[in-house]
Protein backbone atom coordinates (compact mmCIF):
# COMPACT_ATOMS: atom_id res chain seq x y z
CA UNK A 1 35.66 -22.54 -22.89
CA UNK A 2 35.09 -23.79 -26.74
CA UNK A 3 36.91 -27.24 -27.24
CA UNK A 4 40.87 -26.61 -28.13
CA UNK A 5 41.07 -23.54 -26.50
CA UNK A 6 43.53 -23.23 -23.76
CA UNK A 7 43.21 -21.00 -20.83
CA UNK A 8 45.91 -17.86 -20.24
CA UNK A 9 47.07 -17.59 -16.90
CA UNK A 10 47.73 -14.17 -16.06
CA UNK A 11 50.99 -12.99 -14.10
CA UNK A 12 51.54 -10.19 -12.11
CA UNK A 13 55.52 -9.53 -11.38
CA UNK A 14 56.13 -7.20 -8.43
CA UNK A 15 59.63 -5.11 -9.78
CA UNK A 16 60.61 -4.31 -13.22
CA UNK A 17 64.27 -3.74 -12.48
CA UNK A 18 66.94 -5.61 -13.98
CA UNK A 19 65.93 -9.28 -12.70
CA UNK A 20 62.36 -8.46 -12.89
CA UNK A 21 62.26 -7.28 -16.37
CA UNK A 22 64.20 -10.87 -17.68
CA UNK A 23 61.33 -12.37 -15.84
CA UNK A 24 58.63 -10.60 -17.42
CA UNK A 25 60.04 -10.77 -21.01
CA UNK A 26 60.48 -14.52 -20.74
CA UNK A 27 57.04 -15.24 -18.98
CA UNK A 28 55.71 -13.23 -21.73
CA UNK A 29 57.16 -16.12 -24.49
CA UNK A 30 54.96 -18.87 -23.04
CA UNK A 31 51.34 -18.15 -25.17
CA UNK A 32 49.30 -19.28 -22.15
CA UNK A 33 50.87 -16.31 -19.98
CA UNK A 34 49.28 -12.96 -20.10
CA UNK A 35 52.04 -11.18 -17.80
CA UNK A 36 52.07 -7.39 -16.36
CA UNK A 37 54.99 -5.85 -15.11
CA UNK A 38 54.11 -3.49 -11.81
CA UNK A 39 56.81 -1.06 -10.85
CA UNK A 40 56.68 2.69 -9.17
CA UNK A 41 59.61 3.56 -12.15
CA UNK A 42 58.10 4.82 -15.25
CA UNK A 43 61.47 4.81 -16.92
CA UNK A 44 61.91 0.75 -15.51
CA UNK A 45 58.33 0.02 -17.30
CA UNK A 46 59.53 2.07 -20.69
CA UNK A 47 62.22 -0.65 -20.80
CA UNK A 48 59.76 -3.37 -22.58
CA UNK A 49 59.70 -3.23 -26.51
CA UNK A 50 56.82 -3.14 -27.76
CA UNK A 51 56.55 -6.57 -29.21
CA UNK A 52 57.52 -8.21 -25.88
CA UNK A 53 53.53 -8.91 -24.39
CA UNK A 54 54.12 -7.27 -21.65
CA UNK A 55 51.24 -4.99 -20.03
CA UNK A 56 53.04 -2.35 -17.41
CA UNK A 57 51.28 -0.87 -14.07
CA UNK A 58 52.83 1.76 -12.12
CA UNK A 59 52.13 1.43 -8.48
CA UNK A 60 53.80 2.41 -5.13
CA UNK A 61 54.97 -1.85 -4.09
CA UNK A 62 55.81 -0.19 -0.67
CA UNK A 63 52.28 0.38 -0.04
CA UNK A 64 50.59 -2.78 0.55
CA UNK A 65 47.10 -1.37 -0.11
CA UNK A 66 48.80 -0.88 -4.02
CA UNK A 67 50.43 -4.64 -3.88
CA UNK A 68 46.52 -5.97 -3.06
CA UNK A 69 45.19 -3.85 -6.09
CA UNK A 70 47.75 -5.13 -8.57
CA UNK A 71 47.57 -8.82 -7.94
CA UNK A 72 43.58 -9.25 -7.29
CA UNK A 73 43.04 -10.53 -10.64
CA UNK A 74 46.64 -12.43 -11.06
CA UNK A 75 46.60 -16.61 -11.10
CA UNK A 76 49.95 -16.42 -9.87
CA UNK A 77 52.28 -13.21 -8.59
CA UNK A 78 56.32 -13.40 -8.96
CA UNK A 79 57.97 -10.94 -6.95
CA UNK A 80 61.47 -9.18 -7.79
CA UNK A 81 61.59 -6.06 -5.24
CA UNK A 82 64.32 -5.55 -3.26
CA UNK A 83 64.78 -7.08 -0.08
CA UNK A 84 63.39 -4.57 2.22
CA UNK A 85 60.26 -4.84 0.59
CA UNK A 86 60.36 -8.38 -0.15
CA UNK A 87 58.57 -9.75 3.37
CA UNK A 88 55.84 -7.24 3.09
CA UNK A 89 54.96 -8.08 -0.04
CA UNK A 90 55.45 -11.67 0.36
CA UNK A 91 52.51 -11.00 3.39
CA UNK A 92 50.44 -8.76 1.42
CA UNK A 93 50.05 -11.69 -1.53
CA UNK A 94 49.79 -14.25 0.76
CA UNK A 95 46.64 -12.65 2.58
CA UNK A 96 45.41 -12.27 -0.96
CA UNK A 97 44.83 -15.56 -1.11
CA UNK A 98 47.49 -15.89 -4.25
CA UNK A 99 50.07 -18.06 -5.27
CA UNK A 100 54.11 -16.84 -5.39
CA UNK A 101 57.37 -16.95 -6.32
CA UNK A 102 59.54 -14.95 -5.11
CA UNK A 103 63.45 -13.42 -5.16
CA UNK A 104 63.72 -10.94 -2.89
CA UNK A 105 65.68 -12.21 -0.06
CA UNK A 106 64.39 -10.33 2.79
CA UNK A 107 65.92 -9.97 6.32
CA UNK A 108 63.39 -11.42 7.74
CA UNK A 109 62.78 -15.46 8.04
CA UNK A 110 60.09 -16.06 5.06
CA UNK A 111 59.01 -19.35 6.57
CA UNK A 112 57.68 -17.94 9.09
CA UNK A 113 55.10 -16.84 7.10
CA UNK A 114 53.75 -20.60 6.70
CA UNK A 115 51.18 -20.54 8.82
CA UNK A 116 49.93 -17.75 7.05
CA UNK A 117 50.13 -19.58 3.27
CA UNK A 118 48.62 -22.93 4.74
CA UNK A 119 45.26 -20.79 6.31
CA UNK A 120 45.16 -19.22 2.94
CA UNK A 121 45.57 -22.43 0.83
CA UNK A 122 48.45 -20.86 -1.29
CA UNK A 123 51.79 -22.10 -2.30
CA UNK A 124 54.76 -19.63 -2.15
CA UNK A 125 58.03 -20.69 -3.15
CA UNK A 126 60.57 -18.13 -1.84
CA UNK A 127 64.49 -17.15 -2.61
CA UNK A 128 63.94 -19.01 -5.78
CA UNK A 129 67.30 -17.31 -7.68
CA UNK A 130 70.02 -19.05 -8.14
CA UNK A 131 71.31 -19.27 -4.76
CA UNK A 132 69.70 -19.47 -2.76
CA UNK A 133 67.31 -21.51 -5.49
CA UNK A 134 69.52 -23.07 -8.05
CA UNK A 135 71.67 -23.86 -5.23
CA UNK A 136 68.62 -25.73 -3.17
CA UNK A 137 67.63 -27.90 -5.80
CA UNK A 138 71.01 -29.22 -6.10
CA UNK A 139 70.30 -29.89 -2.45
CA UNK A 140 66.95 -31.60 -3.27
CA UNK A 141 68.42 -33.77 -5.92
CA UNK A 142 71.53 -35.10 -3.80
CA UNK A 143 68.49 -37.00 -1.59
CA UNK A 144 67.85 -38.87 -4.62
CA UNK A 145 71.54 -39.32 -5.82
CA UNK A 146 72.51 -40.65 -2.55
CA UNK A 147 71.90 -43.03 0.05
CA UNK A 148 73.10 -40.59 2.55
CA UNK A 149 74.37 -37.41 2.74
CA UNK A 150 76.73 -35.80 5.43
CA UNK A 151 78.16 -32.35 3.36
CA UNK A 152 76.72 -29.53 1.29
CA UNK A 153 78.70 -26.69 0.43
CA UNK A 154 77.94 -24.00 -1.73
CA UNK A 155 80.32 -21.16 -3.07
CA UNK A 156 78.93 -18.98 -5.28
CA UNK A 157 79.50 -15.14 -6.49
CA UNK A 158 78.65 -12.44 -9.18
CA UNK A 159 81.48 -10.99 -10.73
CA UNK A 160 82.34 -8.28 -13.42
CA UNK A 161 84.44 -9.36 -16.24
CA UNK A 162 86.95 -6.43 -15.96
CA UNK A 163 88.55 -5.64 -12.39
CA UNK A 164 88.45 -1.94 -11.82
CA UNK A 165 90.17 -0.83 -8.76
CA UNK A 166 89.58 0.02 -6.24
CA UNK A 167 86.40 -2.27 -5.55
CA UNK A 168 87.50 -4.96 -8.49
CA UNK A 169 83.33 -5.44 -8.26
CA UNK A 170 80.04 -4.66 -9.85
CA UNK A 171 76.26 -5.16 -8.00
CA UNK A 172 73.53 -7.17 -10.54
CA UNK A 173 71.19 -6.22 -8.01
CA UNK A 174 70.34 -3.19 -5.51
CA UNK A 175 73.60 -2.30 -3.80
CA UNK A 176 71.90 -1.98 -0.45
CA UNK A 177 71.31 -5.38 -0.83
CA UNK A 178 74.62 -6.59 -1.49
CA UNK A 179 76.16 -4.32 1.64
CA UNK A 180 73.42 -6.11 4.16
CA UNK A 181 74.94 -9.80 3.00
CA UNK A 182 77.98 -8.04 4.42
CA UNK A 183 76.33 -7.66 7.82
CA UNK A 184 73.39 -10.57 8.47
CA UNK A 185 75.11 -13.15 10.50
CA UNK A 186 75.90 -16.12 8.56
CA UNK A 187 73.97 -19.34 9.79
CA UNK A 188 75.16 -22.73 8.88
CA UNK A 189 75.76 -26.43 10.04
CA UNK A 190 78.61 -27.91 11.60
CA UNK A 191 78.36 -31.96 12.68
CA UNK A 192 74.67 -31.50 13.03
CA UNK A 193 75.13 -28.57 14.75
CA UNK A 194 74.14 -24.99 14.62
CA UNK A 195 76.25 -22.47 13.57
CA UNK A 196 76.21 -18.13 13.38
CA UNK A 197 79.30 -16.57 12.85
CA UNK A 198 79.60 -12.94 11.06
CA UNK A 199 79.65 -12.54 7.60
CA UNK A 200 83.29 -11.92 5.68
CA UNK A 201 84.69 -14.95 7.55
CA UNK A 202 86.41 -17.74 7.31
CA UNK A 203 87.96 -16.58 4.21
CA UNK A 204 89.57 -18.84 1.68
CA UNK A 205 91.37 -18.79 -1.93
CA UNK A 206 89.72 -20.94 -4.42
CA UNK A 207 90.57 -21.50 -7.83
CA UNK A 208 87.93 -21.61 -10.78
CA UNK A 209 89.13 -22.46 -14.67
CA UNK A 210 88.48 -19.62 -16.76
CA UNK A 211 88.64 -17.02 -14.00
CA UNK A 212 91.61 -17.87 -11.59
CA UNK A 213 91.54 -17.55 -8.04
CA UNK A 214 88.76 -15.98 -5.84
CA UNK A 215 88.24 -15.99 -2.02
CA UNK A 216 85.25 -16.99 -0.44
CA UNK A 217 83.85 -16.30 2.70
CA UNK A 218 80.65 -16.66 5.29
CA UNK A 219 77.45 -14.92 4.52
CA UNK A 220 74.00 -15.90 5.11
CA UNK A 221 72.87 -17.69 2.24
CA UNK A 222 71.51 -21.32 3.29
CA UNK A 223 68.55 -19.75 4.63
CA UNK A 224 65.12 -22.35 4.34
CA UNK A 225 67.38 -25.02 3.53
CA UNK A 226 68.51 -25.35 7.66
CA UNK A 227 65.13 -26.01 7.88
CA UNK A 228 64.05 -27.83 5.19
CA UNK A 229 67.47 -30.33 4.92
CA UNK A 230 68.55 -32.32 7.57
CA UNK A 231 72.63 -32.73 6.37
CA UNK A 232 74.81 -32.77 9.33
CA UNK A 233 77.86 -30.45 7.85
CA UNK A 234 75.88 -27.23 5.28
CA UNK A 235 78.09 -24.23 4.63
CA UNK A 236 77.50 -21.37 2.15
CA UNK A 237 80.02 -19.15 1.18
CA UNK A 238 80.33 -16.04 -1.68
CA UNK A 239 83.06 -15.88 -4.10
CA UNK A 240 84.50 -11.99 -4.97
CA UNK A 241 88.41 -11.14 -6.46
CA UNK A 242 90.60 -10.98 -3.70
CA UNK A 243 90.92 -7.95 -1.43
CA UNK A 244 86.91 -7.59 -1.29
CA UNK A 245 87.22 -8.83 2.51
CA UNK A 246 89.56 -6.15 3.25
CA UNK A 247 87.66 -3.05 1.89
CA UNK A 248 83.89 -4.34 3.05
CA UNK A 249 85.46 -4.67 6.38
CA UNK A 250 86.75 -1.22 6.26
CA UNK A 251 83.54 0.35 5.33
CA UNK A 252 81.76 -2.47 8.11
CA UNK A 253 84.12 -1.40 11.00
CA UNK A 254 83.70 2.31 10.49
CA UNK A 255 80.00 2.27 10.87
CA UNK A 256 79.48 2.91 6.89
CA UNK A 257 77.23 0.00 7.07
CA UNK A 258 74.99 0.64 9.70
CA UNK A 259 71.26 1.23 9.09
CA UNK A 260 70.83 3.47 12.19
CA UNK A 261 70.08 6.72 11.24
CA UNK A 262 72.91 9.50 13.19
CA UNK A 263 72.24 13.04 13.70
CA UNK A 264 74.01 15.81 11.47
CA UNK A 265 74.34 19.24 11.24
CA UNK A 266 71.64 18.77 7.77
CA UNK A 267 69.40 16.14 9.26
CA UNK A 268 69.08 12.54 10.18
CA UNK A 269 70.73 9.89 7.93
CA UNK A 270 71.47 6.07 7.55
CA UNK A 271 74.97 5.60 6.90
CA UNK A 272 73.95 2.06 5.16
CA UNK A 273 71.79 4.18 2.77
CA UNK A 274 74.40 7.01 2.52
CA UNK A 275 77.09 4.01 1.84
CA UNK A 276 74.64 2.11 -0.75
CA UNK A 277 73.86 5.73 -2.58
CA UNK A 278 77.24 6.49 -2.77
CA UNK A 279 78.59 2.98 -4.33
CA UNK A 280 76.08 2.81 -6.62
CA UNK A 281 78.02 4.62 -9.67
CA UNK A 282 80.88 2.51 -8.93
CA UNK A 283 79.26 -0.90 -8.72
CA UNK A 284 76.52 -0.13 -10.67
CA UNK A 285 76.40 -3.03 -13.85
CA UNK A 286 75.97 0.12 -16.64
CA UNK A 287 75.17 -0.92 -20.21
CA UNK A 288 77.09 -2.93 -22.13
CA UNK A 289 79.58 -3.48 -18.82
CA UNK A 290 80.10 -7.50 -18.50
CA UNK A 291 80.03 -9.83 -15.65
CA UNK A 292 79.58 -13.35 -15.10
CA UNK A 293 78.63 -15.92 -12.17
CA UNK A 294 80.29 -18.46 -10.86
CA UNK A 295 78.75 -21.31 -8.46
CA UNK A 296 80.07 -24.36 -7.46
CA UNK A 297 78.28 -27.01 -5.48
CA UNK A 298 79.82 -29.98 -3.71
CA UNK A 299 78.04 -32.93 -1.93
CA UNK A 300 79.22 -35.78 0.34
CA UNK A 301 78.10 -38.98 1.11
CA UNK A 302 77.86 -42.02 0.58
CA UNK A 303 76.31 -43.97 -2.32
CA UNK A 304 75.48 -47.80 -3.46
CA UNK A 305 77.39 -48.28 -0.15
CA UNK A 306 80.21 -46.13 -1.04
CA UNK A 307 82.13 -42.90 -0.01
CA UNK A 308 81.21 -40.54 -2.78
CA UNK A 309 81.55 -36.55 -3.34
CA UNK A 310 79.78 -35.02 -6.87
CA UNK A 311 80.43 -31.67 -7.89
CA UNK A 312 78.64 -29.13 -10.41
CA UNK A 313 79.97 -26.21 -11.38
CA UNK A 314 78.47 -23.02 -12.85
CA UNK A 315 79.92 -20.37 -15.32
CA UNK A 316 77.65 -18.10 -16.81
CA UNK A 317 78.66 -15.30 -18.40
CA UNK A 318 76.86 -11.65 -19.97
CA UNK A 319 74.64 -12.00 -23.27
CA UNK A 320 75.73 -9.80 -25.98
CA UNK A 321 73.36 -10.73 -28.05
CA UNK A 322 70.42 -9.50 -25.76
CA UNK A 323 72.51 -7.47 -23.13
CA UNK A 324 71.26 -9.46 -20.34
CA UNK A 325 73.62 -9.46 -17.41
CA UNK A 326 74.67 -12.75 -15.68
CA UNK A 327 73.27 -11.74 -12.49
CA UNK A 328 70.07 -11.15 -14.36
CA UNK A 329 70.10 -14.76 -16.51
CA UNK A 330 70.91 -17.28 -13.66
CA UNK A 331 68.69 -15.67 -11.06
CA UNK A 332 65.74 -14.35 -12.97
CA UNK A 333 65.10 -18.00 -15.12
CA UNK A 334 65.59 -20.14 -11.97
CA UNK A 335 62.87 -18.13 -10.98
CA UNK A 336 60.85 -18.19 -14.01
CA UNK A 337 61.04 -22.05 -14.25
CA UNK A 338 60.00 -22.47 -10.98
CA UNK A 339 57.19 -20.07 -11.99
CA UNK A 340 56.19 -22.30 -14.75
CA UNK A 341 56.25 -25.29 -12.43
CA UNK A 342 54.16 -24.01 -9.96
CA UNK A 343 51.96 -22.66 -13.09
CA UNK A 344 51.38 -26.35 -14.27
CA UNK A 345 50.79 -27.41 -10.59
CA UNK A 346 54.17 -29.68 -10.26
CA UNK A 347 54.59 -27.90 -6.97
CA UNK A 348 51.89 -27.69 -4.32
CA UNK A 349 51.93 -26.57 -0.37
């Protein structure tokens, strides 16, 4: 390399779907990225402008054969598939011996996986959106803010602008995503002790300026931090209009949500997927429809020797100017900065 020239990195993101493509386009600003965006969609990949420095791959990323064929040349892969793909695909880059970020929020425990990234020598950084992600670093920094710390809560939702009965909701992200927060058991902390209850409960009415009052209640979102944070009380909650509770526990306790495939009269099928394919219209985010996110974090301790509780809240709303959705912003460029960081080697295994 001549003297004053700076090497490109090049980036491989896994899913070119609404969080993926943000991703890609704002990798693609930073001069020192060359970034491709790998999807099985045509139609997701014909998204990109032409101007945006994006290269495009089609590829099957449910074949992991396809997933070790995109990213052999990549310095570092982010990956923005949905969450039944996200643990395979986490694997298959690992095994490739390449660094990650990732989104996907899989089922499946990520960290156990470690093993895997230490023998390889590769850093992974997983549920890096914004919460969990956002949401963890606020975590991180309240070791620093504090000389102790003995509560973390998190509430935090994705909302549409306009309520449109009946559902009063709309999904920034696969539906049959959304519907399995609605049945992972929720794990948190209680007095230093562990917690699983099922998801919708524990419901609550809070009340956020600019938006009025939402409920909140139990779903699985802490994930790596009950293992990476030792706070005696953690609790994670999501925030929807009021009334969600009611209907997801309709579709729940009628078996609409269960991914056992039943026997009919035309063939085998998953009422989970049946359920997710048949929301989609209704929840889907369609151009031009608005929605915003709301997050609030609270911490308790103590500090300089004294009882203290901080709070942050989040309100993020649609981009006209772009027609990037909330949902899109504050979970694809937590993961893109943590992509950069890990680019510039300010986070390491």
């Amino acid at each position: 390399m001549a003297d004053g020239e700076t090497m490109t990195m090049h980036i491989v993101v896994l899913g070119a779907g609404r969080v993926g493509h943000l991703i890609a386009l704002d990798l693609a600003q930073d001069p020192g990225f060359a970034v491709t965006a790998v999807d099985a969609a045509a139609d997701s990949l014909d998204r990109f402008p032409p101007a945006a420095r994006v290269s495009s791959l089609i590829a099957d990323l449910s074949d992991p054969g396809a997933i070790r064929g995109v990213v052999g040349d990549a310095d570092l892969v982010v990956g923005a598939l949905p969450g039944f793909l996200g643990y395979q695909a986490i694997q298959t880059v690992i095994a490739a011996g390449r660094n990650m970020v990732d989104i996907s929020f899989c089922p499946e425990d990520p960290l156990s996986l470690d093993g895997l990234a230490r023998a390889q020598g590769v850093t992974v950084a997983v549920d890096c959106g914004v919460a969990p992600g956002c949401s963890n670093m606020f975590a991180g920094r309240s070791a620093a803010l504090f000389d102790e710390v003995v509560r973390f809560t998190c509430l935090v939702g994705g909302l549409p602008v306009v309520r449109t009965w009946p559902w009063e909701y709309r999904a920034g992200f696969s539906p049959v995503d959304v519907l399995e927060e609605y049945t992972r058991p929720a794990r948190f902390r209680l007095d230093g002790k562990a917690v699983s209850r099922p998801a919708l409960t524990d419901p609550e009415l809070i009340e956020f300026d600019g938006i009025g009052t939402l409920e909140a209640f139990n779903t699985d979102g802490l994930r790596t931090l009950l293992a990476t944070q030792s706070i005696p009380t953690m609790v994670e909650k999501t925030l929807r209009y009021p009334g969600h509770i009611d209907r997801i526990k309709l579709l729940r306790d009628t078996g609409f949500l269960d991914a056992q495939t039943i026997a009919l009269p035309g063939g085998a099928v998953s009422p989970l997927e049946m359920t997710s394919a048949l929301l989609f219209p209704a929840w889907h985010l369609g151009p031009g429809v608005e929605d915003l996110t709301v997050m609030r974090i609270e911490i308790e301790g103590r500090r300089q020797g004294q009882p203290c509780t901080m709070r942050w809240d989040l309100l993020d709303r649609y981009d006209r100017a772009t027609g990037a959705t909330s949902m899109a912003r504050t979970t694809g460029y937590t993961c893109a900065a943590v992509a950069r960081a890990l680019a510039a080697g300010l986070i390491s295994g």
